[in-house]
PDB file of N, CA and C in Angstrom:
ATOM      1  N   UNK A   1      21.060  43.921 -23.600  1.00  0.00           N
ATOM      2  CA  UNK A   1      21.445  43.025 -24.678  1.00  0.00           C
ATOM      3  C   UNK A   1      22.976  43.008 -24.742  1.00  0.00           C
ATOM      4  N   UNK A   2      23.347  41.841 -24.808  1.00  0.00           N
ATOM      5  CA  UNK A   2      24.941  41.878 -24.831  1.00  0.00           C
ATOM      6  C   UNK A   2      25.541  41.446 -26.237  1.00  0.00           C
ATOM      7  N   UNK A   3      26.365  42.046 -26.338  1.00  0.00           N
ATOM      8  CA  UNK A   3      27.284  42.476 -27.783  1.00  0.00           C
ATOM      9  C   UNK A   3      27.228  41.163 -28.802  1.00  0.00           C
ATOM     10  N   UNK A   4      27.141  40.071 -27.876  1.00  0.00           N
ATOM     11  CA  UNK A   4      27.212  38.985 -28.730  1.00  0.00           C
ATOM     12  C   UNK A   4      25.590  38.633 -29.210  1.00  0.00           C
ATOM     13  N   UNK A   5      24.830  38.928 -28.712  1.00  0.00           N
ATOM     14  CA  UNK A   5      23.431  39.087 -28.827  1.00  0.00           C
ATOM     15  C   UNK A   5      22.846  40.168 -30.103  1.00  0.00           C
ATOM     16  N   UNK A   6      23.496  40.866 -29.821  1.00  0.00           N
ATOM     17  CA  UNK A   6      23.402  41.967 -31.000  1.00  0.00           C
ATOM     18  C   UNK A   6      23.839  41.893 -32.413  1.00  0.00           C
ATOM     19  N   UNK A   7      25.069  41.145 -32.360  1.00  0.00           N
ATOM     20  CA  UNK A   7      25.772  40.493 -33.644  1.00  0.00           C
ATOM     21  C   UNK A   7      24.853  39.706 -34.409  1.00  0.00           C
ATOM     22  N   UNK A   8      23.995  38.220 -32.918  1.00  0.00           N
ATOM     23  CA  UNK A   8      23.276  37.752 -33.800  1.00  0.00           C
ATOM     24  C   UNK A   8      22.283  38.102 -34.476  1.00  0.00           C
ATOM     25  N   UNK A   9      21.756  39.093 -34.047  1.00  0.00           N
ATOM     26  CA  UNK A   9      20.051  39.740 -34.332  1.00  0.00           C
ATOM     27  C   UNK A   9      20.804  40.022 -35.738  1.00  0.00           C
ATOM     28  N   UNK A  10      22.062  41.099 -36.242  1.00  0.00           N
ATOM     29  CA  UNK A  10      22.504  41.742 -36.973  1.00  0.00           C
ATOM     30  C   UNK A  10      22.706  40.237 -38.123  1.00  0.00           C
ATOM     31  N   UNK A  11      23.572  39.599 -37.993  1.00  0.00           N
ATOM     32  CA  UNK A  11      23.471  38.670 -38.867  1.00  0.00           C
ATOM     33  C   UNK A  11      22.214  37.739 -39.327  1.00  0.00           C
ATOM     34  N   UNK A  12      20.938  37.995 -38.336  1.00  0.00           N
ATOM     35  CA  UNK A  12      19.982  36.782 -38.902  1.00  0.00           C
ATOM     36  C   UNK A  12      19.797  37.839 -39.247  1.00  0.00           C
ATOM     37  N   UNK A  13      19.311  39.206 -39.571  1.00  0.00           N
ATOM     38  CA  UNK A  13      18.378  40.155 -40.363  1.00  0.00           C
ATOM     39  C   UNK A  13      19.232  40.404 -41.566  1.00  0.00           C
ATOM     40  N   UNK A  14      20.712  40.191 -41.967  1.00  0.00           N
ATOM     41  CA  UNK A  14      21.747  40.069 -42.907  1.00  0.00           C
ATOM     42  C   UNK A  14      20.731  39.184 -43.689  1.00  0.00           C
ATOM     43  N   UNK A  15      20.740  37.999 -43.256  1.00  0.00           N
ATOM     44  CA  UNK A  15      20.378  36.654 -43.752  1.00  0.00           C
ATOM     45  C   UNK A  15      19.035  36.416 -44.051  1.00  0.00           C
ATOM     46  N   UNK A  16      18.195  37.432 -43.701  1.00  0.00           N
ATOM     47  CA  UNK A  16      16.767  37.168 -43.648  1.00  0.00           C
ATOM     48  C   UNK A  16      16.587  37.910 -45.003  1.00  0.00           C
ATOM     49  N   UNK A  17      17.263  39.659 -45.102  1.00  0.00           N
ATOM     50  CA  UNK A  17      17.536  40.285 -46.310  1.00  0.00           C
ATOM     51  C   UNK A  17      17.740  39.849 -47.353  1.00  0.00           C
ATOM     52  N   UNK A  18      18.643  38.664 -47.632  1.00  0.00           N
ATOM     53  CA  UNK A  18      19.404  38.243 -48.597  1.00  0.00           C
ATOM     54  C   UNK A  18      18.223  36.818 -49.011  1.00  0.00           C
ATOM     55  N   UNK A  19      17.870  35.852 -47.915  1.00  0.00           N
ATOM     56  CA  UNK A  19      16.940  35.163 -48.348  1.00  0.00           C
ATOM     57  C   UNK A  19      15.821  35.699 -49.060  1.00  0.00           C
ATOM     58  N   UNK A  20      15.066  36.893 -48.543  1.00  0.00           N
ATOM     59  CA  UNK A  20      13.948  37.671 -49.296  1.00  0.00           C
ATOM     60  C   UNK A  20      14.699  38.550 -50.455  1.00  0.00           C
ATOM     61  N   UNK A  21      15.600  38.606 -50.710  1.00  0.00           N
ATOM     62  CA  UNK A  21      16.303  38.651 -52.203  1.00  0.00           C
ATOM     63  C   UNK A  21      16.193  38.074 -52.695  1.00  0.00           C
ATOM     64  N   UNK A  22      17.045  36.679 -52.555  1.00  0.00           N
ATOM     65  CA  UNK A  22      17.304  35.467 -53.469  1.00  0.00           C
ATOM     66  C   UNK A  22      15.654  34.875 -54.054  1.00  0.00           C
ATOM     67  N   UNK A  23      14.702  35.414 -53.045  1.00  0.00           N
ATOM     68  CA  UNK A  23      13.334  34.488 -53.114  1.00  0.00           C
ATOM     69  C   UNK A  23      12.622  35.583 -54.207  1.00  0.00           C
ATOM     70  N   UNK A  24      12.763  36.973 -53.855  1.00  0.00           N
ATOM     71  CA  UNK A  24      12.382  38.065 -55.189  1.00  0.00           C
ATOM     72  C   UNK A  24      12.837  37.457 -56.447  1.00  0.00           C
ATOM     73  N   UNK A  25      14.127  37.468 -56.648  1.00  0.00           N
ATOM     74  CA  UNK A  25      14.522  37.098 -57.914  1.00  0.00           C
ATOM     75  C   UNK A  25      14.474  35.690 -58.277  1.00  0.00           C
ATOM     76  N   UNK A  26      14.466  35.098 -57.931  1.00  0.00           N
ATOM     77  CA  UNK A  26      13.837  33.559 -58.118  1.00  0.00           C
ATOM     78  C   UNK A  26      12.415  33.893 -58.317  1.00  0.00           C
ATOM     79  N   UNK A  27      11.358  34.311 -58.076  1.00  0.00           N
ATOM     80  CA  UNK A  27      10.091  34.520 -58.610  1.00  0.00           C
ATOM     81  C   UNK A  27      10.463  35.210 -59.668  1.00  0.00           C
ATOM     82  N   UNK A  28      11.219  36.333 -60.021  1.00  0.00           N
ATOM     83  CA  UNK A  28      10.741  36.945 -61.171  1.00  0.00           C
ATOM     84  C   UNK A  28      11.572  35.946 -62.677  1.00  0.00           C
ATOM     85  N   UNK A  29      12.715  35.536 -61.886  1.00  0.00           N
ATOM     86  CA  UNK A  29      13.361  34.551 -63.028  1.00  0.00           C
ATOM     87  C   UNK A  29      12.601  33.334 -63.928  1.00  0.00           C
ATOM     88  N   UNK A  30      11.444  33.083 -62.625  1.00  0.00           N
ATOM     89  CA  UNK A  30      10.702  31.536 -62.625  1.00  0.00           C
ATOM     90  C   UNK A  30       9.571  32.058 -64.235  1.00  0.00           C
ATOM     91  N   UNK A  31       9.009  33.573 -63.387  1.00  0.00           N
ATOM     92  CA  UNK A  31       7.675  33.841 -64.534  1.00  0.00           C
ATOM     93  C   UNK A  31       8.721  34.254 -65.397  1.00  0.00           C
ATOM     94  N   UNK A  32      10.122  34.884 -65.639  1.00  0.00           N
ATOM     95  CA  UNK A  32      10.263  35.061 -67.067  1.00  0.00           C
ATOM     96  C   UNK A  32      10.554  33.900 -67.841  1.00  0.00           C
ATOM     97  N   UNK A  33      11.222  32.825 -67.047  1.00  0.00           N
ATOM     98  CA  UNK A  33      11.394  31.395 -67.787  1.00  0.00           C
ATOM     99  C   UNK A  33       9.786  31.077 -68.504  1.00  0.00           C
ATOM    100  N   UNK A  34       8.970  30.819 -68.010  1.00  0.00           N
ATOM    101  CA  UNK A  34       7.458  30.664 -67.785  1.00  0.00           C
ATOM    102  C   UNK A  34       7.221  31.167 -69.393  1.00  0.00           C
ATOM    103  N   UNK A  35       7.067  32.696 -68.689  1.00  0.00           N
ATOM    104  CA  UNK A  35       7.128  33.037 -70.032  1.00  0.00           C
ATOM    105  C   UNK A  35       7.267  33.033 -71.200  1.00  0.00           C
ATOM    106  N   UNK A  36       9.093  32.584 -71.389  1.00  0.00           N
ATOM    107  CA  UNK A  36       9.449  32.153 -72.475  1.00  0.00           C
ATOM    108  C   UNK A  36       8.879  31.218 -73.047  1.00  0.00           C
ATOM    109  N   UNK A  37       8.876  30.460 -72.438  1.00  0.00           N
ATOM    110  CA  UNK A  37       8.364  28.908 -72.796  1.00  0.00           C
ATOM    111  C   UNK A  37       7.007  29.065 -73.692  1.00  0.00           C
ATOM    112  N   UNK A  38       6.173  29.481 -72.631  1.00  0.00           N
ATOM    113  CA  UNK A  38       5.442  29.918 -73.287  1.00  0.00           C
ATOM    114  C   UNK A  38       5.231  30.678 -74.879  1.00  0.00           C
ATOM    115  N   UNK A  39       5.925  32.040 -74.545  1.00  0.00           N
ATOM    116  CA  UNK A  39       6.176  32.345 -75.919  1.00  0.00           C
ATOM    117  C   UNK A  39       7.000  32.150 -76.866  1.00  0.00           C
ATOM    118  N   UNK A  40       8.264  31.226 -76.315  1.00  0.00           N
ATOM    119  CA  UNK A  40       8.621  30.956 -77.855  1.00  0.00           C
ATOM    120  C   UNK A  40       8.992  29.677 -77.967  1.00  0.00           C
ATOM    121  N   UNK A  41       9.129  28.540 -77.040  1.00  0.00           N
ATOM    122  CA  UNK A  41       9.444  27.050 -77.078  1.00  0.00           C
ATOM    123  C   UNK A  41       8.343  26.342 -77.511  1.00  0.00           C
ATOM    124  N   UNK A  42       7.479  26.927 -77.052  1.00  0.00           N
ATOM    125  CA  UNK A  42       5.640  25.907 -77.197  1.00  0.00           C
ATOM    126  C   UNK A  42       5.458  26.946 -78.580  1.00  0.00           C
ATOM    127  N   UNK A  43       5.293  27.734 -78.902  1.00  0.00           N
ATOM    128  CA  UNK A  43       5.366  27.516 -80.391  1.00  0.00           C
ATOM    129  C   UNK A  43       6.106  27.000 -81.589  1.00  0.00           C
ATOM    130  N   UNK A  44       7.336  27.215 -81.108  1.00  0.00           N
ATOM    131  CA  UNK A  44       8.228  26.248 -82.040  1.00  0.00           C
ATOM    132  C   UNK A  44       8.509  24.486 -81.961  1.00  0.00           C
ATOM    133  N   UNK A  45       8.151  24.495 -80.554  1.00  0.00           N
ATOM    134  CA  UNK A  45       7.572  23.059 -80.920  1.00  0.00           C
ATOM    135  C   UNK A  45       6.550  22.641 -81.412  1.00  0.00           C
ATOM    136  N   UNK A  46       5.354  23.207 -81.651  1.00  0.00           N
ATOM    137  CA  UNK A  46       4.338  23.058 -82.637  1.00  0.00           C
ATOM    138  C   UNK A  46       4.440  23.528 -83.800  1.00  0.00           C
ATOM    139  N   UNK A  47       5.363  24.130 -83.824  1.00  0.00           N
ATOM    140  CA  UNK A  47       5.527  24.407 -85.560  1.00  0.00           C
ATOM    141  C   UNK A  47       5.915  23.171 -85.960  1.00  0.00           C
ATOM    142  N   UNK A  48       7.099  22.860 -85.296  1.00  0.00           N
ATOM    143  CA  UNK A  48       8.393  21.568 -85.943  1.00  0.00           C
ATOM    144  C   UNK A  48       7.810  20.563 -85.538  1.00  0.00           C
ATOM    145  N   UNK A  49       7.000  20.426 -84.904  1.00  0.00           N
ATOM    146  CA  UNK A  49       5.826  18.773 -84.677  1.00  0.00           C
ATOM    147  C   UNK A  49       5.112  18.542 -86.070  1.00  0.00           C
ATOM    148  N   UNK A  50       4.049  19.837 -86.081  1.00  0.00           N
ATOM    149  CA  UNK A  50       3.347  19.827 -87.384  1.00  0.00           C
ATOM    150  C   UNK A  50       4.439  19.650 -88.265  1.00  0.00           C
ATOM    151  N   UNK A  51       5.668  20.210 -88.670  1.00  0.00           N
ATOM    152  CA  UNK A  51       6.484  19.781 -90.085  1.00  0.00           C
ATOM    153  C   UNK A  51       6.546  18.319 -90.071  1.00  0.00           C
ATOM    154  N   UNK A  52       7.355  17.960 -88.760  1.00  0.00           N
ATOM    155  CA  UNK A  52       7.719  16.259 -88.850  1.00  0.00           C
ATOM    156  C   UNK A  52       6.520  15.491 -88.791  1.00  0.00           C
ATOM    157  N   UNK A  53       5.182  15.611 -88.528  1.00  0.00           N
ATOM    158  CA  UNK A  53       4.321  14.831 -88.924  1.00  0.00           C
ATOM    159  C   UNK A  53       3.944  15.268 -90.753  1.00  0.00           C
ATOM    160  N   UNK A  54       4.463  16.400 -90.799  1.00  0.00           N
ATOM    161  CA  UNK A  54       3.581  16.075 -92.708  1.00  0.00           C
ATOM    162  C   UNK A  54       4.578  15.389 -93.132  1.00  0.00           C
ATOM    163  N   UNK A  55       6.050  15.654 -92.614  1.00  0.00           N
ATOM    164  CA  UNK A  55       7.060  14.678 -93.331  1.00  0.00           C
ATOM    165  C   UNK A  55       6.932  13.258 -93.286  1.00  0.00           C
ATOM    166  N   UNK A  56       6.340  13.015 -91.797  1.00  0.00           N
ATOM    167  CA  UNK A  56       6.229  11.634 -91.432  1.00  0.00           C
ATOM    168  C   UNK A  56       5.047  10.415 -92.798  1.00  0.00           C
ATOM    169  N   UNK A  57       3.853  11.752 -92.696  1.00  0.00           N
ATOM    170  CA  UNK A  57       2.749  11.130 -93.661  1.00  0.00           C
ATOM    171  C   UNK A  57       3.214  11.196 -95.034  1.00  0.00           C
ATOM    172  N   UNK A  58       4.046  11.837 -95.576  1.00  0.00           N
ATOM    173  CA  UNK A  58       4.729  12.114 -96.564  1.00  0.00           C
ATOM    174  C   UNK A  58       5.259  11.053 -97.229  1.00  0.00           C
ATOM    175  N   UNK A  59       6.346  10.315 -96.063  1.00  0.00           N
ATOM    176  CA  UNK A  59       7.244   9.343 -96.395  1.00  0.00           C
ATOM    177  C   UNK A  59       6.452   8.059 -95.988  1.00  0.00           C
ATOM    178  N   UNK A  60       5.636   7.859 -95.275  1.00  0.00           N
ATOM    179  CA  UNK A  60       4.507   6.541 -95.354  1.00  0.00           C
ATOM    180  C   UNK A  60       3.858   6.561 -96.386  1.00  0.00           C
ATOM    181  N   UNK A  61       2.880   7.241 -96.832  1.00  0.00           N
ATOM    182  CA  UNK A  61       2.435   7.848 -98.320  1.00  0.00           C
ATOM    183  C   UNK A  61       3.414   7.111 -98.945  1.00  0.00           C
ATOM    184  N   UNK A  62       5.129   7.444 -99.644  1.00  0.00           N
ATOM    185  CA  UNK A  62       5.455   6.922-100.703  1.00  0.00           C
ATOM    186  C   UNK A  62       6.203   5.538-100.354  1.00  0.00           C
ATOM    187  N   UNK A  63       6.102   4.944 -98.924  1.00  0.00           N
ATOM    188  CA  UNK A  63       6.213   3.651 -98.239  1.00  0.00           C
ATOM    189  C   UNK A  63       5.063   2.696 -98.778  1.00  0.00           C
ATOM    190  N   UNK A  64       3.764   3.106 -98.974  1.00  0.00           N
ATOM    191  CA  UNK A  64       2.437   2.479 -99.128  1.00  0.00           C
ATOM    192  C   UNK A  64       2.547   2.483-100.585  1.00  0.00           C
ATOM    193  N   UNK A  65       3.331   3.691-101.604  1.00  0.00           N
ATOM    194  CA  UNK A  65       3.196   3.408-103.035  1.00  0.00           C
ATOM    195  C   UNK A  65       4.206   2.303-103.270  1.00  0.00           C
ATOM    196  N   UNK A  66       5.674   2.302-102.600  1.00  0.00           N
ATOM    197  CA  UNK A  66       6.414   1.085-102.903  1.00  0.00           C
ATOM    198  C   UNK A  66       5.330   0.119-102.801  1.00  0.00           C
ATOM    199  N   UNK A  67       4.861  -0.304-101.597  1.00  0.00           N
ATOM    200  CA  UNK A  67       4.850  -1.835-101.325  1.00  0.00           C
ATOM    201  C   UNK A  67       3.704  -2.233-102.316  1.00  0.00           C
ATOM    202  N   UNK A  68       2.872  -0.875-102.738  1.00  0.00           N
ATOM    203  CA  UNK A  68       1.959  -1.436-103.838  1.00  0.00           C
ATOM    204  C   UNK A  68       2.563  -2.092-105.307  1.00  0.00           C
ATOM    205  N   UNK A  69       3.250  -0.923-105.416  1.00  0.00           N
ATOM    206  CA  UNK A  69       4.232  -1.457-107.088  1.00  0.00           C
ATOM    207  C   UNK A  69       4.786  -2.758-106.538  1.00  0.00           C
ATOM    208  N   UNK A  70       5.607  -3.113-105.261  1.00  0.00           N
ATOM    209  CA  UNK A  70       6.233  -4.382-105.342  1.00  0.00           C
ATOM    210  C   UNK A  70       4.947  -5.375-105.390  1.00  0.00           C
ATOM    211  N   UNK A  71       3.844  -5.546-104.721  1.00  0.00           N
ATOM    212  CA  UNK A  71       3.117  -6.423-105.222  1.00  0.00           C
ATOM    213  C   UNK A  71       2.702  -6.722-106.040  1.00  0.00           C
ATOM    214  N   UNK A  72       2.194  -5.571-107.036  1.00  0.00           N
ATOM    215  CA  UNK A  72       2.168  -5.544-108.451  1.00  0.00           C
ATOM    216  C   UNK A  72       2.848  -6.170-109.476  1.00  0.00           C
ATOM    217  N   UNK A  73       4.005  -6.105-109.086  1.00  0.00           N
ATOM    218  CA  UNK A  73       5.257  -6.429-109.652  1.00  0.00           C
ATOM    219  C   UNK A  73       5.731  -7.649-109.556  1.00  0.00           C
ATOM    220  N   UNK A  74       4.796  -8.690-108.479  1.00  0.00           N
ATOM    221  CA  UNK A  74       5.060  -9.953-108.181  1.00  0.00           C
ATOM    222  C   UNK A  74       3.887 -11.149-108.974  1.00  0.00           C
TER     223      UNK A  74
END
């Protein structure tokens, strides 16, 4: 094997190391994102969905009492 042959073996197994790094921690980053989401984005978006829909029925509710009094009123 000649010297320049050897360098390369040495640098693709550099590179092979570092890819099966980068690819470890990219899986474990992916399930802790995952995770999160899971535990705390998807519940707080269903919390604050459910609020803005009671607000939503809330303010139609006293949308439907105007337009009654204005007809009333006509």
């Amino acid at each position: 094997m000649t010297e320049f042959d050897r360098k390369v073996e040495e640098a693709s197994a550099r590179f092979n190391r570092s890819v099966a790094n980068i690819a470890e921690t990219l899986e474990k980053e992916t399930a802790d994102l995952v995770a999160y989401l899971n535990d705390e984005v998807v519940p707080a978006v269903r919390t604050h969905s459910s609020k803005a829909l009671r607000t939503a029925a809330g303010k139609l509710s006293e949308f439907a009492d105007f337009l009654e009094k204005q007809r009333k009123n006509s």
